[in-house]
C-alpha atoms as a PDB file:
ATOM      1  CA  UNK A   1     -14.965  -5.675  11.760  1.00  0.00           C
ATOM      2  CA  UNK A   2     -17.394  -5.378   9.061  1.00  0.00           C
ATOM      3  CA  UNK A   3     -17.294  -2.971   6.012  1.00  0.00           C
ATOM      4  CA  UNK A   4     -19.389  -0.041   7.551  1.00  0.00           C
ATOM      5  CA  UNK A   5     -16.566   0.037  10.092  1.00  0.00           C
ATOM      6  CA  UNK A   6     -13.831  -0.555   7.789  1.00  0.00           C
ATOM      7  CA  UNK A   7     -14.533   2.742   5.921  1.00  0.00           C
ATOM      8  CA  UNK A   8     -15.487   4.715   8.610  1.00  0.00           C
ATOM      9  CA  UNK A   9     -11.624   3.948   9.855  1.00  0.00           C
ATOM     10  CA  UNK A  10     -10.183   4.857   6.212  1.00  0.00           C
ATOM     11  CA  UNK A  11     -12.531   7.937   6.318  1.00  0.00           C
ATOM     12  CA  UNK A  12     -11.275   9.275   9.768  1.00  0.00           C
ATOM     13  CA  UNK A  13      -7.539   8.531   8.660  1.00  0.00           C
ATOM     14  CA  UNK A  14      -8.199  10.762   5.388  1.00  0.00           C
ATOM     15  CA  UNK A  15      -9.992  13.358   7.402  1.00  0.00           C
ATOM     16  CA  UNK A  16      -7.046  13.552   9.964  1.00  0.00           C
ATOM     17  CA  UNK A  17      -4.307  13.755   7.442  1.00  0.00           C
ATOM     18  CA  UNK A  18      -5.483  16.173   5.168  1.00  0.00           C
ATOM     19  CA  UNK A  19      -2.962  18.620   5.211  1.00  0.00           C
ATOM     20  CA  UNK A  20      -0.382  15.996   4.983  1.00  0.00           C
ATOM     21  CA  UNK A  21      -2.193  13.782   1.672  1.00  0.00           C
ATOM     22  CA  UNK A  22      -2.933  16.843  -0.357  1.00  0.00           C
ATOM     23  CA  UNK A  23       0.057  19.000   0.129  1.00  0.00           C
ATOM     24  CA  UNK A  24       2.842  17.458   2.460  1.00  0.00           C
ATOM     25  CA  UNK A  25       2.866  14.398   0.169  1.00  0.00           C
ATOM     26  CA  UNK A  26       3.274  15.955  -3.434  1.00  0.00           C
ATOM     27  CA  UNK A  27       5.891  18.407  -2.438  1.00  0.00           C
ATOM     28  CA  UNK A  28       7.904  15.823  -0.850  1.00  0.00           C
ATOM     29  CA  UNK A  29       7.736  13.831  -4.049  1.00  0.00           C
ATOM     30  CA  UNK A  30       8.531  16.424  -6.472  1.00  0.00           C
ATOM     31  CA  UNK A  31      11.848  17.302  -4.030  1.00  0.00           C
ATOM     32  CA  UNK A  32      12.899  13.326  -4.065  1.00  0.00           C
ATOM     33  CA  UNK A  33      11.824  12.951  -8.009  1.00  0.00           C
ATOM     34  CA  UNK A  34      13.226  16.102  -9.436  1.00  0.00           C
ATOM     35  CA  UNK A  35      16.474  15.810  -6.876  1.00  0.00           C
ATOM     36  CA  UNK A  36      17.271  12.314  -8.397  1.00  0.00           C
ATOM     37  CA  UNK A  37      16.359  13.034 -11.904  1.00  0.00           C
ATOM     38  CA  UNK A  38      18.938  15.713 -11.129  1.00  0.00           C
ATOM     39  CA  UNK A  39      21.611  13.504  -9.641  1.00  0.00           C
ATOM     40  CA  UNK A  40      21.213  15.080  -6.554  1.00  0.00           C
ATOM     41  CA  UNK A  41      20.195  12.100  -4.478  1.00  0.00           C
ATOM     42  CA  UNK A  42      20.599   8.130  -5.892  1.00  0.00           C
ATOM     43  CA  UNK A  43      18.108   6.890  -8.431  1.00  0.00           C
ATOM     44  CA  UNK A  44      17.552   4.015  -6.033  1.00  0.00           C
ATOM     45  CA  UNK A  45      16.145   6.011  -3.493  1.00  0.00           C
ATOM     46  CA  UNK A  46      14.145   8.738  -5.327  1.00  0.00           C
ATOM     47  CA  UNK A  47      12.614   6.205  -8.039  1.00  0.00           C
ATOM     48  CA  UNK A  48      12.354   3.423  -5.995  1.00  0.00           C
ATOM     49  CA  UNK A  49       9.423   1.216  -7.349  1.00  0.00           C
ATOM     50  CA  UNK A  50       7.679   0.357  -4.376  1.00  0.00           C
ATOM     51  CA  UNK A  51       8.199   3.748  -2.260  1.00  0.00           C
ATOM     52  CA  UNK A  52       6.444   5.066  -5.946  1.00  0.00           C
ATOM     53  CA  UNK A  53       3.261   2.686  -5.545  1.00  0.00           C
ATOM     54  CA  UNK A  54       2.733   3.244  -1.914  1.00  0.00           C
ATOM     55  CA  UNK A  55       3.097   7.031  -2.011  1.00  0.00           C
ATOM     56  CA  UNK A  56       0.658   7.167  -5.171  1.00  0.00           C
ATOM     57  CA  UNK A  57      -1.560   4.758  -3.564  1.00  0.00           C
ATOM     58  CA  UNK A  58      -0.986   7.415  -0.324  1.00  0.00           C
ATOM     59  CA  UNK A  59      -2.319  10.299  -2.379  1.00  0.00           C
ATOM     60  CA  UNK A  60      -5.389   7.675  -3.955  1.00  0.00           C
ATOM     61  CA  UNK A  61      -7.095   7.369  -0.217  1.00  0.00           C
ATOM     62  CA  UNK A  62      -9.019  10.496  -0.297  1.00  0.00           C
ATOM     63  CA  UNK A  63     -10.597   8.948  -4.073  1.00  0.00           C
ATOM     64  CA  UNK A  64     -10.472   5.511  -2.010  1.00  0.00           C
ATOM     65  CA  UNK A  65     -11.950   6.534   1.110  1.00  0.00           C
ATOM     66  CA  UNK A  66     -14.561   8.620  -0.506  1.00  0.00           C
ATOM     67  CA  UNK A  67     -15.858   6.148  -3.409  1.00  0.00           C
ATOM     68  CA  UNK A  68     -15.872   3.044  -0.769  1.00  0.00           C
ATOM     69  CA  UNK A  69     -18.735   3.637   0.382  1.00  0.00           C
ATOM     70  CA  UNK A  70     -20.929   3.438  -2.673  1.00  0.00           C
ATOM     71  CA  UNK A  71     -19.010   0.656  -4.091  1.00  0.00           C
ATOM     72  CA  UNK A  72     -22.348  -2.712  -4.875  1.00  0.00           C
ATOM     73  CA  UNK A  73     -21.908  -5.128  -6.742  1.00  0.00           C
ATOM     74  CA  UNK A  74     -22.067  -3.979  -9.741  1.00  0.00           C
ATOM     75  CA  UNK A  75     -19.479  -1.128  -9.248  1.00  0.00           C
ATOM     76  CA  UNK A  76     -16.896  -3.466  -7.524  1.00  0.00           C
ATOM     77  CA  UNK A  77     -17.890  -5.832 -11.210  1.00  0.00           C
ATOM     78  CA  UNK A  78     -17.357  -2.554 -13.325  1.00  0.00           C
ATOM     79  CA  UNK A  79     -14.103  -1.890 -11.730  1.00  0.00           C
ATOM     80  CA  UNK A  80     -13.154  -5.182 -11.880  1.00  0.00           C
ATOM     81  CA  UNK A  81     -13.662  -5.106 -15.845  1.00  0.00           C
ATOM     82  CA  UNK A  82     -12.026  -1.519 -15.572  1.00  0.00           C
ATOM     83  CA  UNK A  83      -8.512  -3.196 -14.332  1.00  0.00           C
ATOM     84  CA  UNK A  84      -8.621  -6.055 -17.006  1.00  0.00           C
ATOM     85  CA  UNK A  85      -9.304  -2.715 -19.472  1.00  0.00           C
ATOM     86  CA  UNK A  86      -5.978  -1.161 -18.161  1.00  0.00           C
ATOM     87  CA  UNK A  87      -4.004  -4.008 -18.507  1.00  0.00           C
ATOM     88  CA  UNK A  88      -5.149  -4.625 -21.796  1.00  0.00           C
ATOM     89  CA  UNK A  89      -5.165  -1.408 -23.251  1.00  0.00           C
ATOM     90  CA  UNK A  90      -1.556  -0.450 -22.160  1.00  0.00           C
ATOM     91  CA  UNK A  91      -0.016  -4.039 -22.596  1.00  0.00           C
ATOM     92  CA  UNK A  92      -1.661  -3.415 -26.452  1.00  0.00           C
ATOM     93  CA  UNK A  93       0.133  -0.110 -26.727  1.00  0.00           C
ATOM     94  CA  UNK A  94       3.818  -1.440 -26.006  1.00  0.00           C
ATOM     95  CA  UNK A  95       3.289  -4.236 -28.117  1.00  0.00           C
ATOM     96  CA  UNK A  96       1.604  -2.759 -31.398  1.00  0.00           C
ATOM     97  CA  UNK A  97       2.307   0.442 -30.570  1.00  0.00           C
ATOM     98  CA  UNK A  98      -1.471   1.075 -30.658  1.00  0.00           C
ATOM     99  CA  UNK A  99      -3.307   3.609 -30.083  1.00  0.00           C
ATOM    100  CA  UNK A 100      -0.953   5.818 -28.411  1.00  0.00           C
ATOM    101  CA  UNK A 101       2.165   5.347 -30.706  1.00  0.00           C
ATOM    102  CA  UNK A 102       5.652   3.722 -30.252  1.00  0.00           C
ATOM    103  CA  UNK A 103       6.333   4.155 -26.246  1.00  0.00           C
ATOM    104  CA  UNK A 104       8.115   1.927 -23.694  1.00  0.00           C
ATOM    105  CA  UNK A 105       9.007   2.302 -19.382  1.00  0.00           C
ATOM    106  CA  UNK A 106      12.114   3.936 -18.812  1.00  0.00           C
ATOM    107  CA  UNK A 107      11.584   3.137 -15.330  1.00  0.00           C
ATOM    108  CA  UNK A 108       9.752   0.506 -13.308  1.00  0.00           C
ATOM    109  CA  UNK A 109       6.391   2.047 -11.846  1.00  0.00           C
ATOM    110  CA  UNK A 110       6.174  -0.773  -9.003  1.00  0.00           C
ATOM    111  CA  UNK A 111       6.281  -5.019  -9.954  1.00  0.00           C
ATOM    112  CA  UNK A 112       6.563  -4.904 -13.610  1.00  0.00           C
ATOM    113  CA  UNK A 113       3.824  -7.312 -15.221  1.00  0.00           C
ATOM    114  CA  UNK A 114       5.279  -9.053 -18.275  1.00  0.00           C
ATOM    115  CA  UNK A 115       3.330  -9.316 -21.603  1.00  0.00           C
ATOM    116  CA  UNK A 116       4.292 -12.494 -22.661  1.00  0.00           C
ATOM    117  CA  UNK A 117       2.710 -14.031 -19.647  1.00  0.00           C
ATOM    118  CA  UNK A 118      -0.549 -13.363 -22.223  1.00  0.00           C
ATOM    119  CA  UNK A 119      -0.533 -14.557 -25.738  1.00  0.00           C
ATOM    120  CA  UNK A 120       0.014 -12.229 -28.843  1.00  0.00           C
ATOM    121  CA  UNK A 121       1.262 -10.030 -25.905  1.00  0.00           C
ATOM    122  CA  UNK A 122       4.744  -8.228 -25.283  1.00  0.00           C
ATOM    123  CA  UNK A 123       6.792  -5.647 -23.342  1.00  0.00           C
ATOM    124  CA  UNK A 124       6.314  -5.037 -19.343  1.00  0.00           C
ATOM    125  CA  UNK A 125       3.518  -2.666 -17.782  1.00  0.00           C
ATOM    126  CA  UNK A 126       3.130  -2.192 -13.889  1.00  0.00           C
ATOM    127  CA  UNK A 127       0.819  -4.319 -11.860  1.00  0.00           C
ATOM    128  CA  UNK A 128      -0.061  -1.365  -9.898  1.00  0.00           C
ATOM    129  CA  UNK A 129      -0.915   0.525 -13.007  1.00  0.00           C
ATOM    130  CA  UNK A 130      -5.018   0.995 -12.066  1.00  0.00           C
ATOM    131  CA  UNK A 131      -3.813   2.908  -9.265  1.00  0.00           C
ATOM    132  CA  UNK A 132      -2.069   5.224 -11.086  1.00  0.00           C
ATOM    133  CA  UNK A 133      -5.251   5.326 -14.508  1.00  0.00           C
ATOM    134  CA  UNK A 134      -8.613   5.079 -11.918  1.00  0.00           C
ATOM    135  CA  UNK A 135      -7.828   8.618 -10.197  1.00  0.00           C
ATOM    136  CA  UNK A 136      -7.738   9.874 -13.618  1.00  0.00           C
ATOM    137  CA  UNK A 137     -10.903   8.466 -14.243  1.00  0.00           C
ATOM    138  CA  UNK A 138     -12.535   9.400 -11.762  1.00  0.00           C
ATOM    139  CA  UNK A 139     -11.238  12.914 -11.010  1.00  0.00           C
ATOM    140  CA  UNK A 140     -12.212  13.690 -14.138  1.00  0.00           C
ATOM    141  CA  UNK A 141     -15.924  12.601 -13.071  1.00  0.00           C
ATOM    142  CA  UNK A 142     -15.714  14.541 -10.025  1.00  0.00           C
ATOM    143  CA  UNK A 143     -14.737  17.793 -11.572  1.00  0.00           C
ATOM    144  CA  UNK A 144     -17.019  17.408 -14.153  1.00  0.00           C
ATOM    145  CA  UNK A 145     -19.531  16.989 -11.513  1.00  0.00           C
ATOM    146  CA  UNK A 146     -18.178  20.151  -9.735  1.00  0.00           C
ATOM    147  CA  UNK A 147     -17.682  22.243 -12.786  1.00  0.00           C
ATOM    148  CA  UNK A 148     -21.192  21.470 -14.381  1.00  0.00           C
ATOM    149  CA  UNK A 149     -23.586  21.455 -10.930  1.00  0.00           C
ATOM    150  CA  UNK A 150     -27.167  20.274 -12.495  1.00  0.00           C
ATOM    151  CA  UNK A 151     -25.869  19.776 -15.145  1.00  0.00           C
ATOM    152  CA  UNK A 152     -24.464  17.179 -14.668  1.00  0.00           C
ATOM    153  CA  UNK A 153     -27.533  15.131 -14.950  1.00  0.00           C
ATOM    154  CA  UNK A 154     -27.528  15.039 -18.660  1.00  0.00           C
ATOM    155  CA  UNK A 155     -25.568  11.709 -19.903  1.00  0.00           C
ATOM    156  CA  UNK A 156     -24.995  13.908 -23.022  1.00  0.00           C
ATOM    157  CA  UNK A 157     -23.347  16.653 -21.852  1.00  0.00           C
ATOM    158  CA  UNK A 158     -21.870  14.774 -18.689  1.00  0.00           C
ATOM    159  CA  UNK A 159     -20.148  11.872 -20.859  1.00  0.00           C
ATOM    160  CA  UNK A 160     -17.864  14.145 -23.362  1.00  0.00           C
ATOM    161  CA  UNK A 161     -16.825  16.525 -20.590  1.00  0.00           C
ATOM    162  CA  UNK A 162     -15.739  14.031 -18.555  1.00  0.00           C
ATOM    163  CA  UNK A 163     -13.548  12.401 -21.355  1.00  0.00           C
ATOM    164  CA  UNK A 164     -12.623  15.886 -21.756  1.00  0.00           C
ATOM    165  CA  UNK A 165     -11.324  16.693 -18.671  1.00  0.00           C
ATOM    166  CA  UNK A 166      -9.691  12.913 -18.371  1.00  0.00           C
ATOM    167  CA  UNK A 167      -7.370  13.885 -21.700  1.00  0.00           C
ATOM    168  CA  UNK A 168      -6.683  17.511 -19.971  1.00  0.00           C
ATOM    169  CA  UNK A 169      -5.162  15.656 -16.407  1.00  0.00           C
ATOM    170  CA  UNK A 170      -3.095  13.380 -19.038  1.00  0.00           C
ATOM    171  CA  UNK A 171      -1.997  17.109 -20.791  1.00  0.00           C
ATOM    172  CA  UNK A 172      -0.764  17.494 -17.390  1.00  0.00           C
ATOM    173  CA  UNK A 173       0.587  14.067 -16.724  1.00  0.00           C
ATOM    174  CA  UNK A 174       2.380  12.720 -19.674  1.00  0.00           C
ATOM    175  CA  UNK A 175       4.746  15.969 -20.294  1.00  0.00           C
ATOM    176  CA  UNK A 176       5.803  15.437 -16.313  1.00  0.00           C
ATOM    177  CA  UNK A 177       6.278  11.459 -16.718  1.00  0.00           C
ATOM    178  CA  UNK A 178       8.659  11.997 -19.974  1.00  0.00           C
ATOM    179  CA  UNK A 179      10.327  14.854 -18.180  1.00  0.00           C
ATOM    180  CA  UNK A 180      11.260  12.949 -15.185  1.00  0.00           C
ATOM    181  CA  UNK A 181      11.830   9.809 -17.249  1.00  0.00           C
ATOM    182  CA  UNK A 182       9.282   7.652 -16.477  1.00  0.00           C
ATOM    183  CA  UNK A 183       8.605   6.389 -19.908  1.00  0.00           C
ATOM    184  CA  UNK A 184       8.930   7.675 -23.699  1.00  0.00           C
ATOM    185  CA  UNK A 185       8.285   7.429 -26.951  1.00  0.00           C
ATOM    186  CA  UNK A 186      10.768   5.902 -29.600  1.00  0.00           C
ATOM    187  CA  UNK A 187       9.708   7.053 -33.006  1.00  0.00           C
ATOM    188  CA  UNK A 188       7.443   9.610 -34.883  1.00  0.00           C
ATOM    189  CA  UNK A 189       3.617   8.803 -36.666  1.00  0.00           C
ATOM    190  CA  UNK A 190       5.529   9.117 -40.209  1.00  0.00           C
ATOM    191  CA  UNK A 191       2.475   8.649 -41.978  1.00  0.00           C
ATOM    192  CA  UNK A 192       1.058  11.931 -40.672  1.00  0.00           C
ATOM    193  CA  UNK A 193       4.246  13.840 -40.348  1.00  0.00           C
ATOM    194  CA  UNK A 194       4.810  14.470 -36.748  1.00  0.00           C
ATOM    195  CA  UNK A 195       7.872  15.032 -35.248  1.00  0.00           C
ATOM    196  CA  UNK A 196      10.156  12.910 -33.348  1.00  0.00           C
ATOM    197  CA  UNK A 197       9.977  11.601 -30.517  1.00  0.00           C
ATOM    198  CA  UNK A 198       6.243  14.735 -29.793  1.00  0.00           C
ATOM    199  CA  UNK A 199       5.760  18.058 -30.766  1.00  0.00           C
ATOM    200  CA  UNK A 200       3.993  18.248 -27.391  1.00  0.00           C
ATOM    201  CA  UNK A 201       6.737  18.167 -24.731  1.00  0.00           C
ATOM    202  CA  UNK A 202       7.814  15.201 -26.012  1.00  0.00           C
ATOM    203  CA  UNK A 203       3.960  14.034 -26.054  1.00  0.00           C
ATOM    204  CA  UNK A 204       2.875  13.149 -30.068  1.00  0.00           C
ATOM    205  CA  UNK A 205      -0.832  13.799 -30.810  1.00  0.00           C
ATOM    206  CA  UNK A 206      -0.986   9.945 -31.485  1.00  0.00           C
ATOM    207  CA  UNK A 207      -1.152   9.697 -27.831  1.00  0.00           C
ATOM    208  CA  UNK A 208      -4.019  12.030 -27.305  1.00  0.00           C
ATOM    209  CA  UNK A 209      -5.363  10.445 -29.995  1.00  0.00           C
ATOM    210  CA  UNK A 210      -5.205   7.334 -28.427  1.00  0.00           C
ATOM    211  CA  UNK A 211      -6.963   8.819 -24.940  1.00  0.00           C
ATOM    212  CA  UNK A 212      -9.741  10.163 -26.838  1.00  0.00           C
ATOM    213  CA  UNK A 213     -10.617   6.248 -27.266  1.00  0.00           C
ATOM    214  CA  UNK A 214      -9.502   4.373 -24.366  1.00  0.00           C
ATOM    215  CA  UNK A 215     -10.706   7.247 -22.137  1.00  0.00           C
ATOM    216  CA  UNK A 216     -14.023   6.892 -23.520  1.00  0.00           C
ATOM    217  CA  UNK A 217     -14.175   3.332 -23.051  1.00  0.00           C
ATOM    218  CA  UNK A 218     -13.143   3.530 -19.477  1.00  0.00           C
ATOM    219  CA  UNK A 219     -15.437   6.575 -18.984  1.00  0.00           C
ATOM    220  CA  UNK A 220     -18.038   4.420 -20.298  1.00  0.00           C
ATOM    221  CA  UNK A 221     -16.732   1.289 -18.037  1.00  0.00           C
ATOM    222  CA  UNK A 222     -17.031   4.742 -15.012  1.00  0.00           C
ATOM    223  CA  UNK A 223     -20.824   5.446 -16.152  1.00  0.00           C
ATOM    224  CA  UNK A 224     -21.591   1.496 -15.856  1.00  0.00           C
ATOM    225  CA  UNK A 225     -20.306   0.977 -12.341  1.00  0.00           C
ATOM    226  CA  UNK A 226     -21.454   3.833 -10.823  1.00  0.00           C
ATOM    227  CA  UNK A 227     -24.901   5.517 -10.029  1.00  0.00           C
ATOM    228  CA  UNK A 228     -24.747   9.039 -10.845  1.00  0.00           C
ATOM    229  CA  UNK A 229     -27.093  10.058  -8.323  1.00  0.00           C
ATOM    230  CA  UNK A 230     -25.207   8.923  -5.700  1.00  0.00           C
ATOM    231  CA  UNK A 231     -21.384  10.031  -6.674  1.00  0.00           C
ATOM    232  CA  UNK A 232     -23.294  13.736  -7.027  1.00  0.00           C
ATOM    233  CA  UNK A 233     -24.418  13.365  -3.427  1.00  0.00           C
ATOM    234  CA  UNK A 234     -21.187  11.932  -2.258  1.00  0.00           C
ATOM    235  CA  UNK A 235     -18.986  14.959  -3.448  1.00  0.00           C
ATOM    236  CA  UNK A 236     -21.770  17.205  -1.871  1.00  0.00           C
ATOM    237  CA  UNK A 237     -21.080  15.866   1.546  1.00  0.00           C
ATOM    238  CA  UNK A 238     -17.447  14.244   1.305  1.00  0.00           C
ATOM    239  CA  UNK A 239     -15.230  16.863   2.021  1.00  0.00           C
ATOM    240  CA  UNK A 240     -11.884  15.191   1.387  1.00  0.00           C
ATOM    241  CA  UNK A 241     -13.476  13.120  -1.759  1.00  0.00           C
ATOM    242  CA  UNK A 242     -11.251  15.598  -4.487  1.00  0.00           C
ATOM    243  CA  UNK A 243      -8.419  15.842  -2.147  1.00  0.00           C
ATOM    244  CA  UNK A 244      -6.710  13.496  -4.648  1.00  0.00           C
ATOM    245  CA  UNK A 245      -7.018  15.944  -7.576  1.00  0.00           C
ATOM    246  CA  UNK A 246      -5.052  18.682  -5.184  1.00  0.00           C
ATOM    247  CA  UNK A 247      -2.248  16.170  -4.572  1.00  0.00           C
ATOM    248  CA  UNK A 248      -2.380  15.908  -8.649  1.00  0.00           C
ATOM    249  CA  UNK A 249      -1.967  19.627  -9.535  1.00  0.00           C
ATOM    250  CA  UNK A 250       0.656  20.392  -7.073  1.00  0.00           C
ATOM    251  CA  UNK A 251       2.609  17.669  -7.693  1.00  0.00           C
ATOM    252  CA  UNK A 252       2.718  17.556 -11.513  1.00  0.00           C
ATOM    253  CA  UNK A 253       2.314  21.374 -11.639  1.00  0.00           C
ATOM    254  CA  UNK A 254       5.488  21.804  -9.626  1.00  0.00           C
ATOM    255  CA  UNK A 255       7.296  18.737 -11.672  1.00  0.00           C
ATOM    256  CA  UNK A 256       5.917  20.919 -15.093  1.00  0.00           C
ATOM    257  CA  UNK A 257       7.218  24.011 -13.894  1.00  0.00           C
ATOM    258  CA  UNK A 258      10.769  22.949 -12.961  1.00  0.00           C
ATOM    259  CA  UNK A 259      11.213  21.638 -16.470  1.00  0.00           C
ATOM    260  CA  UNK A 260       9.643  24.066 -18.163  1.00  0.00           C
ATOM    261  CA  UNK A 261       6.814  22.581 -19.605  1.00  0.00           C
ATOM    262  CA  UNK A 262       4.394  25.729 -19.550  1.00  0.00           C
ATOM    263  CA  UNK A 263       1.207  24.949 -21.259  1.00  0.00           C
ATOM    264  CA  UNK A 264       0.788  21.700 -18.672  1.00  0.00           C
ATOM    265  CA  UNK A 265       1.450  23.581 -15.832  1.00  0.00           C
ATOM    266  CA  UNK A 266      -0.905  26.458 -16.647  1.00  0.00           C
ATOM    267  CA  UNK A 267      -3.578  23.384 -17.050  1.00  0.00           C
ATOM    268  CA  UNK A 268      -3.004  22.447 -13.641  1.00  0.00           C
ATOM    269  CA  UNK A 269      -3.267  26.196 -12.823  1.00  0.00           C
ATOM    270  CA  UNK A 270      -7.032  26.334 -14.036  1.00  0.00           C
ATOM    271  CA  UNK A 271      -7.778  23.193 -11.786  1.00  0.00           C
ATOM    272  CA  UNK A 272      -6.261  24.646  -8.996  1.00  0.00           C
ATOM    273  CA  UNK A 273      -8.332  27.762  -9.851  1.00  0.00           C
ATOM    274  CA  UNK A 274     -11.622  26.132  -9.647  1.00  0.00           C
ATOM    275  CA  UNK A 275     -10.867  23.870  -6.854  1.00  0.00           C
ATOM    276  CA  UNK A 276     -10.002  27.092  -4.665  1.00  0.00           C
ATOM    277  CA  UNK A 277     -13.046  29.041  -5.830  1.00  0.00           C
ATOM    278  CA  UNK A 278     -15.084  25.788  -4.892  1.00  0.00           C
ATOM    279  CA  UNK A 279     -13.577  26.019  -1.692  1.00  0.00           C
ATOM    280  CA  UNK A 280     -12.213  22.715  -1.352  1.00  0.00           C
ATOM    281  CA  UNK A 281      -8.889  23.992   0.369  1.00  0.00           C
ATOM    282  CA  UNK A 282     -10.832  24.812   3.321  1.00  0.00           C
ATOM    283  CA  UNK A 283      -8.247  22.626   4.992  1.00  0.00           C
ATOM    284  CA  UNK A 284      -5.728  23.974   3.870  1.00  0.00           C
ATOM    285  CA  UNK A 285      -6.643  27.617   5.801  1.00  0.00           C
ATOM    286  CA  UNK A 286      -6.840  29.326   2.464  1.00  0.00           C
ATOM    287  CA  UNK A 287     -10.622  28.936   1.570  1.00  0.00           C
ATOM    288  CA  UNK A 288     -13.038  31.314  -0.140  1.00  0.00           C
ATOM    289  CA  UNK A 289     -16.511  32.244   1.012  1.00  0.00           C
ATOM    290  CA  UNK A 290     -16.767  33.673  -2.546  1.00  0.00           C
ATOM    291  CA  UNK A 291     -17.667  30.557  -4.254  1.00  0.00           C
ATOM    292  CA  UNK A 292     -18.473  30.828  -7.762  1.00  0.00           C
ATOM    293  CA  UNK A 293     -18.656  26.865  -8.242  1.00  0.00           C
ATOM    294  CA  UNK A 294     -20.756  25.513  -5.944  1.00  0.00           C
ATOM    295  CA  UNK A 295     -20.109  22.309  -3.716  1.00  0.00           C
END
């Protein structure tokens, strides 16, 4: 079986499971997290490490299916360099606390990958952690794409919305994660006065601080990998390619709204928004002919 094949399988699996990827998937997680966050069900089933990875890699295959296909070598070397950035970048930020402030895993996320397997390294990340930061990445490329049509051409105006809209899906992300205990941060910035442990759900501005440079290094490691031209043409005539980004919004919308974490879940409100008026939940049976952001 050869690679053309290979993807043509994973694209006809997406295709055929829609429904059940972008909407069956997150609701049944936010029932199993939220219930044993709760105490309603055991910890060990709801938060179990490797039923995590495979139902976030689950909710990846419409980004996976979708972005196979243009994947040279140069993308598959970019994304190679993108997962040694990850690893780097986060196993840097529970050691020296750097850039996003003091934070450490409350829960493990999948294997656990410890730092001191790495000199001047400490602390545990998850192996699996690229699948949870590259649909970040590039969902924030694809609805930049969407959102900006032709204009998307520009490197200049392309590159800061895309960071943009990567530190507006971690608005969403990081107040849900805390909430449902997935990790936290230990102390306050004291130098510039912010309070303990974030004045933003429990989120300090160091962190955001923090994305606005490693999300424009990985957006940059993004731009390197892949040809514009042809991620532009591939959203035009994947239809499943942002069904990733649904999964996203419902899930850590819903998660944001139990625990009252407003301002995130009106975020993922405006996403849903313009996915709907692009028409992308089509498959859904709640589509819009009055498209306002074209595909």
């Amino acid at each position: 079986m050869d690679r053309r094949q290979i993807t043509a399988r994973l694209e006809k699996l997406v295709r055929n499971n829609r429904f059940t990827i972008a909407i069956s998937f997150p609701l049944i997680g936010v029932f199993l997290l939220v219930s044993g966050r709760e105490g309603l069900i055991p910890e060990w089933l709801a938060f179990n490490p490797y039923l995590l990875v495979f139902a976030v890699t689950v909710m990846a295959l419409p980004l996976i299916a979708g972005i196979a296909p243009i994947i040279d070598r140069k993308a598959a070397f970019g994304l190679f360099l993108l997962v040694l950035f990850t690893w780097a970048i986060e196993l840097t930020g529970v050691t020296y606390h750097i850039p996003y402030g003091e934070f450490s895993y409350q829960r493990d996320l999948g294997p656990m990958l410890p730092g001191d397997l790495a000199p001047f390294f400490s602390g545990e990340i998850p192996w699996a952690l690229p699948i949870f930061y590259f649909p970040i990445l590039l969902n924030g490329y694809l609805l930049a794409v969407l959102m900006l049509g032709d204009r998307s051409d520009s490197l200049y105006i392309r590159y800061p919305v895309v960071v943009a809209l990567v530190i507006m899906l971690d608005l969403i992300l990081d107040p849900g994660a805390v909430s449902l205990n997935f990790w936290e941060w230990n102390h306050p910035t004291e130098l510039l006065g912010w309070d303990d442990p974030g004045i933003y759900y429990g989120v300090p501005v160091m962190n955001y601080l923090g994305w606005v440079v490693s999300g424009s290094i990985a957006v940059g490691l993004i731009h390197f990998s892949f040809d514009h031209e042809k991620i532009k043409t591939r959203l035009s005539e994947c239809e499943f390619f942002l069904d990733d980004l649904i999964n996203f919004a419902i899930f850590w919308g819903l998660v944001n709204l139990y625990f009252g974490n407003w301002a995130a879940f009106a975020l993922t409100l405006v996403i849903l928004t313009v996915l709907y008026r692009a028409d992308w939940f089509d498959f859904a049976g709640i589509g819009t002919s009055n498209q306002s952001v074209s595909r």
